[in-house]
Protein backbone atom coordinates (compact mmCIF):
# COMPACT_ATOMS: atom_id res chain seq x y z
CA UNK A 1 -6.96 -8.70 -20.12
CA UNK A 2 -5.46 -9.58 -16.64
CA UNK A 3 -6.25 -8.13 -13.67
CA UNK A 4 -3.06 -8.87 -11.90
CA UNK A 5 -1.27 -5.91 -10.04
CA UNK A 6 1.83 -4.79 -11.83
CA UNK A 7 5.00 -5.43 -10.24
CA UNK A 8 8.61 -3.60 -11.06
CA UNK A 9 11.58 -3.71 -9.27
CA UNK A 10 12.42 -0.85 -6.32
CA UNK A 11 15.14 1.36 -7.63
CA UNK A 12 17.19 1.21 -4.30
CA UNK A 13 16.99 -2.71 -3.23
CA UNK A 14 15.77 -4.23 -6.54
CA UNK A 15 12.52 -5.72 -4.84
CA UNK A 16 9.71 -6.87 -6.98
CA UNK A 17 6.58 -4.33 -5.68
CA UNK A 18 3.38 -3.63 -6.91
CA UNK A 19 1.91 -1.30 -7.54
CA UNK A 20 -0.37 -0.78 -4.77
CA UNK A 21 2.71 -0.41 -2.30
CA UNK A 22 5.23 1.64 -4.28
CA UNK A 23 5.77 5.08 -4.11
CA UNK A 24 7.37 7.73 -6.50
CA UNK A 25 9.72 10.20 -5.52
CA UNK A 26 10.30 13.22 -7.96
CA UNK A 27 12.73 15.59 -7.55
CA UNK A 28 12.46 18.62 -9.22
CA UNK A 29 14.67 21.87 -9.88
CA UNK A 30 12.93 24.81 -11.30
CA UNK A 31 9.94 22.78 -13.08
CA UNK A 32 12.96 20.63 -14.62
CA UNK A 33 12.82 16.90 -13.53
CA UNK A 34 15.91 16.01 -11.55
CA UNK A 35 15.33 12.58 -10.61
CA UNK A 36 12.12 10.07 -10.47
CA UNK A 37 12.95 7.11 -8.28
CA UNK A 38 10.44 4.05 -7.79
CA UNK A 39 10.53 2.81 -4.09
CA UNK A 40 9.59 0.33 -1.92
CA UNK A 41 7.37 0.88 1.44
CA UNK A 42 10.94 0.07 3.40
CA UNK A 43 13.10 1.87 1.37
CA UNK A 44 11.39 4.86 1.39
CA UNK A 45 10.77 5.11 4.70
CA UNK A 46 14.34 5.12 4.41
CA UNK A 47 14.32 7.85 1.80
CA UNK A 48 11.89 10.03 4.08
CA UNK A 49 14.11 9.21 7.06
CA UNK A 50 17.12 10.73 5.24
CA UNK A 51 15.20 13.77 3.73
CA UNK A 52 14.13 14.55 7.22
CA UNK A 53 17.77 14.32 8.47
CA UNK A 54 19.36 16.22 5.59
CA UNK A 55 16.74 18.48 4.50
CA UNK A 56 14.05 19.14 6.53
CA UNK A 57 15.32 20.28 9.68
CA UNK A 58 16.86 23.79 8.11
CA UNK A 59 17.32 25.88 4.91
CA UNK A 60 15.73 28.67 3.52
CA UNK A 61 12.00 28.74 4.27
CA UNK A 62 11.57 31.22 1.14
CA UNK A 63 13.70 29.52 -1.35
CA UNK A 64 10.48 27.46 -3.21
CA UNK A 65 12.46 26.79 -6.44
CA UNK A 66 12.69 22.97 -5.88
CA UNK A 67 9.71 21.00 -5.46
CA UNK A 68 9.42 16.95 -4.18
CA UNK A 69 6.70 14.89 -5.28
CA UNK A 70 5.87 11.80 -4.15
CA UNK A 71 3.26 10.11 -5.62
């Protein structure tokens, strides 16, 4: 058995990252899964960077339908 950290590609940029430093982004839509995407530390500060642009700054404060995980 190895004891090397597993590394898979980032879903945006294709880097090679481990475990460790990746993050997972779930979007989901009424308990349905929408989207999963594995990411980088650069891309998704990119990620956050757009959800805070896009997303956070207004909408419905009630609405609580969708749901984003990141893991």
């Amino acid at each position: 058995m190895s004891d090397a950290p597993t590394t898979e590609p980032c879903d945006v940029c294709g880097d090679p990252t481990t475990d460790a430093l990746a993050r997972t982004v779930r979007l989901s839509v009424d308990r349905a899964n929408i989207d999963t995407q594995r990411l980088c530390p650069d891309c998704f500060a990119d990620w956050i960077q757009r959800y805070q642009d896009r997303l956070g700054s207004g909408g419905d404060e009630g609405d609580d339908t969708s749901e984003i995980i990141v893991d």
